[in-house]
Protein backbone atom coordinates (compact mmCIF):
# COMPACT_ATOMS: atom_id res chain seq x y z
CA UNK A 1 -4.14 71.18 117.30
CA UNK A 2 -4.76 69.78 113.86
CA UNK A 3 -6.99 70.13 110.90
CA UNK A 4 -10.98 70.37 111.27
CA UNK A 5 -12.51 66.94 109.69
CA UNK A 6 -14.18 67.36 106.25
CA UNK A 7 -17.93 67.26 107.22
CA UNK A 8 -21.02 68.35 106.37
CA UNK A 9 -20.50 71.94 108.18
CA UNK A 10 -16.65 71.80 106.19
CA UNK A 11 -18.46 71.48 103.11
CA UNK A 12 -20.86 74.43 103.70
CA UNK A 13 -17.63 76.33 104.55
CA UNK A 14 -15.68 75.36 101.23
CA UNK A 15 -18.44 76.74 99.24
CA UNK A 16 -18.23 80.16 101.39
CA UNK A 17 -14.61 80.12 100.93
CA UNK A 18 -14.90 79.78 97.37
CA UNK A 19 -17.44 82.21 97.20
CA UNK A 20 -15.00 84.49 98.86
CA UNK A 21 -11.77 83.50 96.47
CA UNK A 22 -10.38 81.35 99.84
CA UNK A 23 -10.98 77.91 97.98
CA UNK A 24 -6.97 77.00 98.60
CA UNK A 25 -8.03 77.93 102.44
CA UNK A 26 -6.93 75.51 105.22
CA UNK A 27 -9.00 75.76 108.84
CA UNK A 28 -7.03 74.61 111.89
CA UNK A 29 -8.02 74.66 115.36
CA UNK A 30 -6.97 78.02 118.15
CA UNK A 31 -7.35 79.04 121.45
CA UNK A 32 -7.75 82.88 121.92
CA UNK A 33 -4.91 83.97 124.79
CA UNK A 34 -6.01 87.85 124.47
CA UNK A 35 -7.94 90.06 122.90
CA UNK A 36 -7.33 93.95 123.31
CA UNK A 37 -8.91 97.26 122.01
CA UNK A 38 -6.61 99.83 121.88
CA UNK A 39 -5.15 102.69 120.17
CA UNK A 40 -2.64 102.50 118.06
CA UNK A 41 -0.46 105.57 116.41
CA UNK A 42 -4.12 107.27 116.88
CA UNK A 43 -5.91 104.86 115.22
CA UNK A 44 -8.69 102.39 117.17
CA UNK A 45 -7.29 98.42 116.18
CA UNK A 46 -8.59 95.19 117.94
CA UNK A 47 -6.32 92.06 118.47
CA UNK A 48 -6.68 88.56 119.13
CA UNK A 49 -3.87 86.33 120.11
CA UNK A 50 -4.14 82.86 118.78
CA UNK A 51 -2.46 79.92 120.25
CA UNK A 52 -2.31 76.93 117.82
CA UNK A 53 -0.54 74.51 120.22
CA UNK A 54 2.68 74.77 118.58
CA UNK A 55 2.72 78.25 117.18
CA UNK A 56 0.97 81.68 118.62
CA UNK A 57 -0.22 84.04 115.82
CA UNK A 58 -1.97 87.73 116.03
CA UNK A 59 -5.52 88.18 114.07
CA UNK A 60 -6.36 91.85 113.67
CA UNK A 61 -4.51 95.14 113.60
CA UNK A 62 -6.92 96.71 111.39
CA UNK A 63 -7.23 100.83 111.78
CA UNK A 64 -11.10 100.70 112.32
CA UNK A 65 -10.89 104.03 112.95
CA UNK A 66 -8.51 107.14 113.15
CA UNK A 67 -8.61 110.03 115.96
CA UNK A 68 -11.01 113.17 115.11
CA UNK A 69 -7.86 115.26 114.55
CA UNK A 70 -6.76 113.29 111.92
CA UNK A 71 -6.75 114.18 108.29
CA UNK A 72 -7.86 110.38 107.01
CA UNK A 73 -10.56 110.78 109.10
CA UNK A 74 -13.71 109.56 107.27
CA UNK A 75 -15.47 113.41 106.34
CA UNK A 76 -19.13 111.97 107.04
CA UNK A 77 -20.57 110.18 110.14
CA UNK A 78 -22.83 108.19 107.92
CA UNK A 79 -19.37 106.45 106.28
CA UNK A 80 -18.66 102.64 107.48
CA UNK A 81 -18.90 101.70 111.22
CA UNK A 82 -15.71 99.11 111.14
CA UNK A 83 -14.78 99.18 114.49
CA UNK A 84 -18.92 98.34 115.06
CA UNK A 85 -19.17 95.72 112.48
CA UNK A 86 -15.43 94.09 113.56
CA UNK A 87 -16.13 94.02 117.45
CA UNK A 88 -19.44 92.37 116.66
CA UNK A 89 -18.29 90.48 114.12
CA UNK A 90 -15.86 89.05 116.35
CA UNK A 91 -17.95 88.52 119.26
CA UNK A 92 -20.82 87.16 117.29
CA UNK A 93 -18.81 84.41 115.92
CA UNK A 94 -17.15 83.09 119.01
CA UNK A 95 -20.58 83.86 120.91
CA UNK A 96 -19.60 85.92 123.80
CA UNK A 97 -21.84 88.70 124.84
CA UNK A 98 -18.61 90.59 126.74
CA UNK A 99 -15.27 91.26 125.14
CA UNK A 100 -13.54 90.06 128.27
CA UNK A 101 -14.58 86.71 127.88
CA UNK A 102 -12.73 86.06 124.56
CA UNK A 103 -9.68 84.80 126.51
CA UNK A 104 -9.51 80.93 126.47
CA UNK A 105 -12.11 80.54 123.88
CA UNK A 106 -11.43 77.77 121.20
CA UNK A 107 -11.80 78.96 117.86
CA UNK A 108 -11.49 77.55 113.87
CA UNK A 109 -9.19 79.79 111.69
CA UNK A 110 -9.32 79.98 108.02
CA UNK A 111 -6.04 80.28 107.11
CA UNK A 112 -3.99 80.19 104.17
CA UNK A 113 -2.01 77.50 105.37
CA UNK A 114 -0.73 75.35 108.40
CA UNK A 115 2.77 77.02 108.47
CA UNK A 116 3.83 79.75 110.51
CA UNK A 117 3.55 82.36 107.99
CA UNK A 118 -0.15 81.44 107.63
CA UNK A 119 -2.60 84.42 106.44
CA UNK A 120 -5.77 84.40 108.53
CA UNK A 121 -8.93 85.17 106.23
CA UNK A 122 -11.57 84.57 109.16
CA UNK A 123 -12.50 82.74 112.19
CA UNK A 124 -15.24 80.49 113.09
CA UNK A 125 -16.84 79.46 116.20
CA UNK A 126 -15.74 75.87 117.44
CA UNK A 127 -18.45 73.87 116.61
CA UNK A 128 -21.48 76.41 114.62
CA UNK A 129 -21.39 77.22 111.22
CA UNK A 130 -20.82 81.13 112.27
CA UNK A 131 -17.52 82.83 110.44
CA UNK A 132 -16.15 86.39 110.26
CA UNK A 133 -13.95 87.15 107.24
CA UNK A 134 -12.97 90.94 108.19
CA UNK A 135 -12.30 91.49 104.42
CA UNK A 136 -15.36 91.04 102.98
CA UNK A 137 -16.98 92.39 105.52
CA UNK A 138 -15.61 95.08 105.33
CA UNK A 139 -15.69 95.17 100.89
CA UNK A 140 -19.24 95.07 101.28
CA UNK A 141 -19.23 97.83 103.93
CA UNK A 142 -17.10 99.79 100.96
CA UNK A 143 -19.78 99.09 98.18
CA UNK A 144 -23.00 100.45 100.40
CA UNK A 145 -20.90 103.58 101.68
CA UNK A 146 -22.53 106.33 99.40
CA UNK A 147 -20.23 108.75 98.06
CA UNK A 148 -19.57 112.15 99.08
CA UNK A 149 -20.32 115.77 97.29
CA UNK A 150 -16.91 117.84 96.69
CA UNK A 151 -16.26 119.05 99.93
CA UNK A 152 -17.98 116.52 101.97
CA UNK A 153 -21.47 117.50 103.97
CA UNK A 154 -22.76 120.71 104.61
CA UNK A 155 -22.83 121.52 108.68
């Protein structure tokens, strides 16, 4: 599907890139095939499946979050909503207001290269100037997540 044209909107996203240590980044056009919610080995993950044209890759796979029973289970419910902030994040970007209607939406990836081992950093919508980069969303989720007392909240 080929590279994005450098224009005024590309330059805007170098500087975000850059600002995000993803200067060496490389944006190439996809088509979203599926997206799923599911549960993984007890643990809530999200995944897109991006077709390039000559090459289908997976974006996501994160654990956004882990079963109640589980002993990584975050020990406040004020921690870090990532499933919240990926799901919208995701939905935002591409500008659907139902999850369903991912499939067959074309998308810009920010990518670490044009090769099948590529590294997705983010995705953009099409044609706005909207991108998620899971990573720093979720690093800046991180630094605002207060910490706990020894032996978490009192009930």
């Amino acid at each position: 599907m080929g590279r994005v044209k450098l224009d005024a909107v590309a330059l805007v996203i170098c500087v975000r890139f850059k600002e995000n240590n993803m200067i060496d980044s490389t944006i190439v056009n996809a088509v979203i095939t599926s997206a799923h919610i599911r549960f993984e080995y007890d643990c809530l993950t999200v995944r897109l499946t991006l077709d390039y044209g000559d090459a289908c890759q997976g974006f996501g796979g994160h654990v956004l979050m882990t079963s109640p029973t589980s002993p990584h289970r975050e020990t406040t419910e004020h921690g870090p909503n990532y499933a919240g902030v990926y799901i919208d994040g995701i939905m935002r970007t591409v500008g659907v207001s139902e999850w369903n209607d991912l499939k067959g939406k074309p998308i810009r990836v920010a990518c670490s290269s044009e090769s099948f081992d590529r590294v997705i950093f983010g995705i953009g919508h099409v044609i706005k100037d909207r991108w998620f980069f899971p990573k720093a969303e979720f690093d800046r989720l991180q630094k605002k997540t207060p910490t706990l007392p020894e032996g978490g909240l009192a009930k």
